[in-house]
Structure formats: structure tokens, C-alpha cells
Protein backbone atom coordinates (compact mmCIF):
# COMPACT_ATOMS: atom_id res chain seq x y z
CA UNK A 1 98.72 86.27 139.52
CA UNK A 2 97.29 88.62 136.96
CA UNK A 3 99.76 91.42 135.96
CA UNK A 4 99.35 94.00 133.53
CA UNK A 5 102.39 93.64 129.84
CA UNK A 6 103.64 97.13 131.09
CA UNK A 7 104.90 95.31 134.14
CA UNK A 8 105.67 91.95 133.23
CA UNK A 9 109.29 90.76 133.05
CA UNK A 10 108.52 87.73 130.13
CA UNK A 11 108.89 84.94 132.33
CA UNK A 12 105.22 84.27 133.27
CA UNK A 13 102.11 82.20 131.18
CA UNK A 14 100.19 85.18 130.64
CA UNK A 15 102.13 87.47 128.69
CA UNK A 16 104.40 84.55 126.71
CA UNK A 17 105.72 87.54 123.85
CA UNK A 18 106.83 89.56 126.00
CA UNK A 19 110.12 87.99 126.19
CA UNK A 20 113.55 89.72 125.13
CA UNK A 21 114.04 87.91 122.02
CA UNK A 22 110.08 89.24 121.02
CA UNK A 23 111.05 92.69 121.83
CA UNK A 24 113.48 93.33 119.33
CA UNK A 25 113.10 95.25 116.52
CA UNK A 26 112.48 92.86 113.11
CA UNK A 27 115.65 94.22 111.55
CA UNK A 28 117.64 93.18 114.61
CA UNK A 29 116.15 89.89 114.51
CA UNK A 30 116.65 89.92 110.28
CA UNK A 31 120.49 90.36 111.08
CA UNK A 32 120.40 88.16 113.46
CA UNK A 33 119.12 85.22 110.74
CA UNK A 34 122.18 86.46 108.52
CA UNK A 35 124.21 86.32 110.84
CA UNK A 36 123.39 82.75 111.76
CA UNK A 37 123.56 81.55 108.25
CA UNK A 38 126.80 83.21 107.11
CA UNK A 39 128.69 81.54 110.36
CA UNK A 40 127.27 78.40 109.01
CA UNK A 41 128.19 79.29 105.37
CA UNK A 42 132.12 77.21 104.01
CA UNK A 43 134.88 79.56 103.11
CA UNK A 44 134.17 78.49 99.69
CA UNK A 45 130.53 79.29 100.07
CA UNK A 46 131.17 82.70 101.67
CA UNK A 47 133.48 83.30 98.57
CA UNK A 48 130.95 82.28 95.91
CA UNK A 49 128.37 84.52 98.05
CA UNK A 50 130.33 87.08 97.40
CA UNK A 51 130.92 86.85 93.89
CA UNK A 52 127.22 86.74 93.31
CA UNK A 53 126.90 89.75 95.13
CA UNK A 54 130.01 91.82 92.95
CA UNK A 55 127.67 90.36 89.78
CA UNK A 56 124.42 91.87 91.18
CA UNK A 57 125.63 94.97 92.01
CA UNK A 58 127.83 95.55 88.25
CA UNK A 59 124.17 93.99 86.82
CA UNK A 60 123.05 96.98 88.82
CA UNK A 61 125.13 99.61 87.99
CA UNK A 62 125.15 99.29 84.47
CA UNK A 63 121.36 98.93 84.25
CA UNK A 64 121.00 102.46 86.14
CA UNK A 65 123.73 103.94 83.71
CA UNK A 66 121.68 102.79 80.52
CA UNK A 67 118.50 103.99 82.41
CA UNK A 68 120.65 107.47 83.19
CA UNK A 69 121.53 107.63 79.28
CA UNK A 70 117.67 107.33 78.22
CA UNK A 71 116.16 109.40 80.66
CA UNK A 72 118.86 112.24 79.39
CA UNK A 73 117.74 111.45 75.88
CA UNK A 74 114.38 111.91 76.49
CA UNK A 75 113.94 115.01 79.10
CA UNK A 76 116.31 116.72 76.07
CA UNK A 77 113.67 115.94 73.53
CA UNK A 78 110.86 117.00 75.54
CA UNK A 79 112.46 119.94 75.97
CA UNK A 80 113.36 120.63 72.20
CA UNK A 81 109.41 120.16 71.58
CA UNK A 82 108.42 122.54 74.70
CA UNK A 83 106.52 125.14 72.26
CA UNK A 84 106.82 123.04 69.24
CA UNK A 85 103.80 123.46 67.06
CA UNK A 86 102.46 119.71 65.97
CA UNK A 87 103.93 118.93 62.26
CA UNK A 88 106.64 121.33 62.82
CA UNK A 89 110.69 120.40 63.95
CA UNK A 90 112.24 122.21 66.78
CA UNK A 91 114.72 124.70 65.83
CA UNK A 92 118.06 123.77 66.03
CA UNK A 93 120.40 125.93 68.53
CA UNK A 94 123.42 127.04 65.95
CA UNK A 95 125.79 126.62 68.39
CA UNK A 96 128.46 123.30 68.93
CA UNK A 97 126.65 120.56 71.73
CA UNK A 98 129.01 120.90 75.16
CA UNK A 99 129.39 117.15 74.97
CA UNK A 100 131.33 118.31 71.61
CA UNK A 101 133.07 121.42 72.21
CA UNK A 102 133.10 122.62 75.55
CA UNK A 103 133.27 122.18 79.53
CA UNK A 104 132.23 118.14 78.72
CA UNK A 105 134.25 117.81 75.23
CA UNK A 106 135.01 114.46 73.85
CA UNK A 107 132.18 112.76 75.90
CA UNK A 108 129.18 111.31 74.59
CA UNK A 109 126.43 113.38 73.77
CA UNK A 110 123.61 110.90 75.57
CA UNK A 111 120.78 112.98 73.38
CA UNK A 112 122.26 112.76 70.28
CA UNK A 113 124.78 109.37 69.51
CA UNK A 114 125.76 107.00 72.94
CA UNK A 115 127.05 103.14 73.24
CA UNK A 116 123.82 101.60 75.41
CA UNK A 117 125.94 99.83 78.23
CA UNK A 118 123.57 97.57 79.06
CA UNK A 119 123.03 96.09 75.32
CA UNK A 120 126.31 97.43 73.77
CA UNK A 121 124.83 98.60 71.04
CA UNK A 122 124.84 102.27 69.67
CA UNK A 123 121.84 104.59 70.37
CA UNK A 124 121.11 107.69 68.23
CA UNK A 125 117.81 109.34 69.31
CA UNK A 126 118.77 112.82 67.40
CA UNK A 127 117.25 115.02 69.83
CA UNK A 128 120.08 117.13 71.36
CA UNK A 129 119.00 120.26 70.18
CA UNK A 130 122.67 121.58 69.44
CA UNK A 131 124.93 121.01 66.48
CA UNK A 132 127.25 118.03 66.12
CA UNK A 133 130.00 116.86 63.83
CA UNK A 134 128.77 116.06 60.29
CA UNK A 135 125.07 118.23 60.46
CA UNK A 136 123.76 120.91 58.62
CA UNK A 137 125.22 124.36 59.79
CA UNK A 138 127.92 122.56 61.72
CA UNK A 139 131.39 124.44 61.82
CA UNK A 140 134.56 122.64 61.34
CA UNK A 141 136.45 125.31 62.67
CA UNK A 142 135.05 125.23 66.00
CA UNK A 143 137.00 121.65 66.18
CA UNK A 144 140.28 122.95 65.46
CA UNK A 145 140.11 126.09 67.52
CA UNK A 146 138.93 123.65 70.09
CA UNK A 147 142.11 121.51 69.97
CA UNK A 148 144.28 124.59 69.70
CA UNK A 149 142.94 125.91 72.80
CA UNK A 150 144.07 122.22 74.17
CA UNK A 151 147.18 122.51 72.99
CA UNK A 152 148.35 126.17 74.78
């Protein structure tokens, strides 16, 4: 007899998907799959699962740090050009980088030198737009009053 789907219970010819099983939601039926295969999965299959998965997610993390450690290089040298005149440098802040001296000091100053996790080697895109060790107008004093500070 013809019924309408709003009314059917799944058991009949007419309406064949509207079974349980059909009525989940895909995720359900996703983790359901997983499920399945991991209880079919050997101890020492689960185990080397799960030291792919520890590799993925370092391969992860320190992609996104090297990605974190460009994008800060970058924004900081678009903003050291915001009003920058073409041909001309932007002016240098004469005060000591906070990744120097400061609430951040003895970190790496991603703008101006950094170790690149991902290749290892060291990036120096030069575009922090305050002073570091070793350039023009830089202070040594501002070290050593710095550590004294530490020290009390």
C-alpha cells in the first residue's frame, strides 16, 4: 500500500532509504568506517598508525611556525613602507627592537634575523624597523643596563 516517506518506518519496497542506517548523519556513518577499520587494525598496526600520525602533526606544526615567522616578517615590512615614498628607505625607529631589549628580550626578532624551522637555515629579511645589535645608531649601553636590570 502506498504511504507517504514522512510515515514510513523503512521496512517497505517503496521507500528502500529510508532505513536507520540511511538516516544517519555522513559523519556518523564516516566514524562508523573508522571505527570498523581500526578494530580490524594489529596492535602493531595501530602503533605504526600512530606514529604516522605524531609525524604529520610535528610536519604540521613546524610548517605553521615557519609560515608564523614569514608572515611576521612581512606585515613588519609593509608596515615600515606604509608612507614610504618609492626610491626612498623607511626611517629607522632609534630605539632598541623588544625582541632585543625589552618585554620579549633574548628572543628572535622574526623581522629582522630568525632560524627558519622548517629548512633550518637562518633568515634575515632586515625589515624590523627598530635597532639591533651591530647597526648604525645602535647603543651598547642599552645591553648592559639591560642585564643589570636582570641582575637586581
Amino acid at each position: 500500500m502506498y504511504h507517504s516517506a514522512d510515515f514510513c518506518d523503512g521496512n517497505c519496497q517503496i521507500h528502500p532509504l529510508m532505513r536507520p542506517d540511511f538516516l544517519m548523519p555522513w559523519a556518523n556513518i564516516n566514524d562508523m568506517e573508522f571505527e570498523r577499520i581500526e578494530a580490524a587494525m594489529t596492535p602493531e598496526e595501530r602503533e605504526h598508525r600512530i606514529e604516522e600520525l605524531a609525524t604529520e602533526a610535528a610536519c604540521r606544526r613546524i610548517e605553521q611556525e615557519a609560515l608564523i615567522r614569514a608572515q611576521y616578517a612581512r606585515s613588519s615590512k609593509e608596515r615600515a613602507l606604509i608612507g614610504v615614498k618609492r626610491g626612498q628607505k623607511p626611517v629607522k625607529i632609534q630605539l632598541p627592537c623588544k625582541w632585543v631589549i625589552g618585554e620579549f628580550a633574548g628572543q628572535e626578532c622574526w623581522a629582522w634575523e630568525y632560524m627558519d624551522p622548517k629548512s633550518g637555515k637562518r633568515e634575515c629579511p632586515h625589515t624590523c624597523q627598530r635597532l639591533h645589535p651591530g647597526e648604525a645608531g645602535w647603543n651598547p649601553d642599552w645591553l648592559r643596563l639591560m642585564r643589570k636590570g636582570r641582575k637586581a
